[in-house]
Protein backbone atom coordinates (compact mmCIF):
# COMPACT_ATOMS: atom_id res chain seq x y z
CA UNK A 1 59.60 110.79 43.79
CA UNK A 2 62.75 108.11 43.34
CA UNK A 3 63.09 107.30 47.08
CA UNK A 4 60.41 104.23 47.07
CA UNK A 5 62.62 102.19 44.17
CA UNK A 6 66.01 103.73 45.79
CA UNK A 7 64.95 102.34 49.22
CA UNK A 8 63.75 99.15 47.97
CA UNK A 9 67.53 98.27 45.80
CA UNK A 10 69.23 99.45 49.32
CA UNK A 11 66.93 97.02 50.90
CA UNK A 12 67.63 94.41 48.39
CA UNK A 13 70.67 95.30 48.43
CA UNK A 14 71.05 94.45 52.08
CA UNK A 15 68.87 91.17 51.95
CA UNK A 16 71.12 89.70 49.45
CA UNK A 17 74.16 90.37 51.14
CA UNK A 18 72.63 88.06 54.23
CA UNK A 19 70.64 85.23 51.64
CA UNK A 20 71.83 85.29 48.19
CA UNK A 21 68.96 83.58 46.80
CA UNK A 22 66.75 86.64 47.86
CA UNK A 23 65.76 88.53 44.54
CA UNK A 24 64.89 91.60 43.61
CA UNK A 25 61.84 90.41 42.72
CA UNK A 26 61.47 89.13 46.09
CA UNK A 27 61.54 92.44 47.77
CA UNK A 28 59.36 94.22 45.10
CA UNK A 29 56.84 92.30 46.32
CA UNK A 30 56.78 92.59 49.84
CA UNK A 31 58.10 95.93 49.63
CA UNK A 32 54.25 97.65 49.75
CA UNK A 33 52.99 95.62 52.57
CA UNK A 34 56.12 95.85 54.80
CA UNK A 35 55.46 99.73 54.48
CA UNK A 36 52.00 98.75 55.51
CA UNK A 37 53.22 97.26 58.39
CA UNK A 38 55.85 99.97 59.56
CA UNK A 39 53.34 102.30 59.32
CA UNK A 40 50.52 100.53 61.63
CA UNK A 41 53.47 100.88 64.84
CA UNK A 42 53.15 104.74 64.57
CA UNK A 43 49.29 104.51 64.38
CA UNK A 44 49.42 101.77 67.17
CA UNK A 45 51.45 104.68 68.98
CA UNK A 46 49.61 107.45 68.62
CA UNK A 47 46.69 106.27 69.92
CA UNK A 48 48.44 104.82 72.57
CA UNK A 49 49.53 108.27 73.62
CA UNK A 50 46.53 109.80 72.83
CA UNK A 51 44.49 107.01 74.67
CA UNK A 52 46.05 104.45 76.08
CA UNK A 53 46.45 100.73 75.09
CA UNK A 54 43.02 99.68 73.76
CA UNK A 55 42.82 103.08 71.57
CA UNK A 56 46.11 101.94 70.11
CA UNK A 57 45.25 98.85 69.63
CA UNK A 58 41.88 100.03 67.72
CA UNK A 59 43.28 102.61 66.06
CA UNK A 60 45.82 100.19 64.40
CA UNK A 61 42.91 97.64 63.82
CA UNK A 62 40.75 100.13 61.87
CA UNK A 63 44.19 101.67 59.81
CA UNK A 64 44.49 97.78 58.78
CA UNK A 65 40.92 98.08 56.97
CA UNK A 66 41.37 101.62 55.13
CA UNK A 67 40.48 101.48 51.49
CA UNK A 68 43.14 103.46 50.39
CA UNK A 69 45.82 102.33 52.54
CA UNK A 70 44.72 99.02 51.06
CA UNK A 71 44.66 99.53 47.57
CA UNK A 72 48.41 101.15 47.92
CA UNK A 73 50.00 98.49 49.80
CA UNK A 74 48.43 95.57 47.91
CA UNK A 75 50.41 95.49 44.88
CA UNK A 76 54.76 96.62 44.56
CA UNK A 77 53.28 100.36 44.23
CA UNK A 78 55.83 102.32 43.57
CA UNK A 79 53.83 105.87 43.88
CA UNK A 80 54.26 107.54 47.56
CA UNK A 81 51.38 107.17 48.85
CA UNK A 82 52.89 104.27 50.74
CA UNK A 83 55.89 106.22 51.95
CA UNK A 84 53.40 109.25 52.54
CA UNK A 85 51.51 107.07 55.39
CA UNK A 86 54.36 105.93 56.77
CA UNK A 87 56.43 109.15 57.16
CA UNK A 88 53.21 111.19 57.87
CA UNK A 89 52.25 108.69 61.05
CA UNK A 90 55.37 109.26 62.55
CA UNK A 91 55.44 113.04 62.02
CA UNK A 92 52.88 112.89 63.64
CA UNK A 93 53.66 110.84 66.87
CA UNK A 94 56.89 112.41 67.12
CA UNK A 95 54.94 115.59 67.65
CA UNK A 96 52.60 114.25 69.79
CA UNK A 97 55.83 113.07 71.53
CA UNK A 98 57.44 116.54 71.61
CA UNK A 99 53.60 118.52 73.25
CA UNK A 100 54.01 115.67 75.51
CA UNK A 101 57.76 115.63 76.57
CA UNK A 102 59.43 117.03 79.82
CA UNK A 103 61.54 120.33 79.19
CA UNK A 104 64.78 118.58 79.13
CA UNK A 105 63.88 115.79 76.36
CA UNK A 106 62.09 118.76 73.71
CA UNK A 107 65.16 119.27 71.58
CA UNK A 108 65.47 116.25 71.22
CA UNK A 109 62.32 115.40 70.16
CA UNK A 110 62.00 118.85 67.84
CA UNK A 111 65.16 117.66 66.09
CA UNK A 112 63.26 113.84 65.14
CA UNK A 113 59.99 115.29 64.22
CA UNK A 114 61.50 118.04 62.77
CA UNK A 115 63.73 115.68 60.63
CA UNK A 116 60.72 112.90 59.72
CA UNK A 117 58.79 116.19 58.83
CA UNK A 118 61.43 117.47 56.40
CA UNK A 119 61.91 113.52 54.70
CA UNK A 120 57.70 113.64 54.35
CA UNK A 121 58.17 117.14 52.72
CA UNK A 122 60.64 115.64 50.18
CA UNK A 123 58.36 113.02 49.69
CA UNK A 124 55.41 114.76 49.11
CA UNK A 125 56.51 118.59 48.40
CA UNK A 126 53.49 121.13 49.05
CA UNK A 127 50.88 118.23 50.62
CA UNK A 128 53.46 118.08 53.50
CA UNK A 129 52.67 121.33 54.75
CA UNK A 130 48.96 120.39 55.35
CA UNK A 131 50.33 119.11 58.50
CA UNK A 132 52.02 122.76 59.68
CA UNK A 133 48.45 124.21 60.73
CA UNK A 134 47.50 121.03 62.92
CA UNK A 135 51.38 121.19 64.63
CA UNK A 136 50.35 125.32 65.11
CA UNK A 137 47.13 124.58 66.02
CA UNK A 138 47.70 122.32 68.91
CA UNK A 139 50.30 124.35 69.81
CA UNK A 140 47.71 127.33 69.73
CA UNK A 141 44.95 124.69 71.78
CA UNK A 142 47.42 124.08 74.52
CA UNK A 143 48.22 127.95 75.16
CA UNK A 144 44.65 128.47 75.32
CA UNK A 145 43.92 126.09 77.56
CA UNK A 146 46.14 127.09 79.80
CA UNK A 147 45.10 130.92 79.35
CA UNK A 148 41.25 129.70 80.15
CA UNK A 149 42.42 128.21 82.97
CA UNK A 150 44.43 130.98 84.72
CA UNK A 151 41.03 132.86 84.09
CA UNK A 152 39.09 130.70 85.66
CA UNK A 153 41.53 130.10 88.83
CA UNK A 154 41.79 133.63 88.86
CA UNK A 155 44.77 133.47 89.06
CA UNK A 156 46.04 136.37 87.25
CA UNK A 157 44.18 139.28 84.96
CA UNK A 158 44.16 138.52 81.24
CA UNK A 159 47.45 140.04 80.34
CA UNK A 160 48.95 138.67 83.21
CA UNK A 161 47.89 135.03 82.45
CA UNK A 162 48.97 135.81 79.03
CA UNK A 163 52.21 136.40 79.71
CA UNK A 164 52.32 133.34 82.24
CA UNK A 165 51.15 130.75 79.81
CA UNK A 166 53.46 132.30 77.44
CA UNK A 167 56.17 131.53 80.12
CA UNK A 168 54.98 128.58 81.17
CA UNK A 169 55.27 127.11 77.59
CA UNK A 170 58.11 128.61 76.42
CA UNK A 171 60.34 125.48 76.01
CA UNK A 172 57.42 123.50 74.08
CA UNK A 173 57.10 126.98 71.85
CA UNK A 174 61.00 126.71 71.12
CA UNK A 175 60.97 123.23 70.46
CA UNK A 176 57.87 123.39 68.27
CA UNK A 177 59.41 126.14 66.14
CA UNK A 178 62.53 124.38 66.22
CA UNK A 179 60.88 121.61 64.93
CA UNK A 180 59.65 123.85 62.09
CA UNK A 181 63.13 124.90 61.41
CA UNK A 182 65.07 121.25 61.21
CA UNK A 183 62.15 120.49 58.46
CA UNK A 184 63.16 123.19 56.63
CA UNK A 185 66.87 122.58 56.84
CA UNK A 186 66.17 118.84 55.74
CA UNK A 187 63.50 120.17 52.65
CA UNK A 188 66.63 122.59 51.87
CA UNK A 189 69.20 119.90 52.21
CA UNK A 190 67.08 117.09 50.09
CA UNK A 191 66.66 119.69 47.00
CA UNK A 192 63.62 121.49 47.95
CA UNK A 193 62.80 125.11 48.19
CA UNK A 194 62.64 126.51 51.71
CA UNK A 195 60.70 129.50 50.32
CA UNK A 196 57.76 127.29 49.98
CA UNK A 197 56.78 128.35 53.38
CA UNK A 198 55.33 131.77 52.34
């Protein structure tokens, strides 16, 4: 609940050090919007992932006009809902990131999302775990897909294909409940209760 005016003194911090006439007053007031702005390039990138180009490009142009994003970036808000958009679009890239990532790059993106994930937990406790049935669930959408699939190549029986997608995906399953566990070792680390989970 203290990391919004903690990160804004470290960034005033910082400012001052490079222009001495920057106050803090100065940075309290930008402070909202320039979350605002960080958190359109995640937006911009997940529909560029999801879409290409012009879907990141639109789906940053429509996050611009959202009434709530709007009303807590307008003022020096110091509530999270700022820091909740922000932390919460790049959870969710970074996952996108991970489904979409060769073998040999998945720990490393498990170990980003995973650690965004466990910062958005801190910053929002319980709420943060809304996002754990979309991560499982796409994970769930992508093993099914490739189980339908095998059925309808016939390419195996229905345990068989099972078993294949199951092998098949193996690294993203890893990396997915790897990601799962670096959140929890951040929400442990930052004061929170790992038992929240159950």
């Amino acid at each position: 609940d203290q990391g919004q005016p903690l990160m804004t003194v470290m960034l005033y911090r910082a400012a001052h050090a490079i222009n001495p006439n920057i106050t803090l007053m100065d940075v309290v007031q930008y402070w909202s919007p320039l979350l605002f702005a960080l958190a359109l390039i995640p937006i911009f990138l997940i529909g560029k992932e999801l879409g290409g180009d012009l879907a990141g490009c639109l789906a940053a142009f429509f996050a611009a006009f959202l009434t709530s994003s709007i009303y807590w970036t307008k003022f020096g808000s110091f509530d999270r809902e700022a820091s909740q958009l922000v932390l919460g679009a790049w959870t969710i890239y970074l996952t996108i990131r991970l489904f979409k990532a060769p073998r040999g790059s998945i720990p490393m993106f498990a170990i980003l999302a995973g650690s965004v994930y466990g910062i958005f937990g801190l910053t929002w406790g319980a709420g943060a775990f809304y996002l754990a049935p979309v991560i499982i669930g796409g994970l769930a959408l992508v093993l099914l897909v490739g189980f339908i699939g095998k059925l309808v190549r016939k390419a195996a029986g229905p345990i068989s294909s099972v078993f294949l997608v199951i092998r098949e995906n193996l690294y993203l399953i890893v990396g997915t409940v790897g990601m799962f566990v670096v959140m929890t070792l951040m929400f442990y680390v930052g004061g929170g209760d790992p038992m929240i989970w159950k």
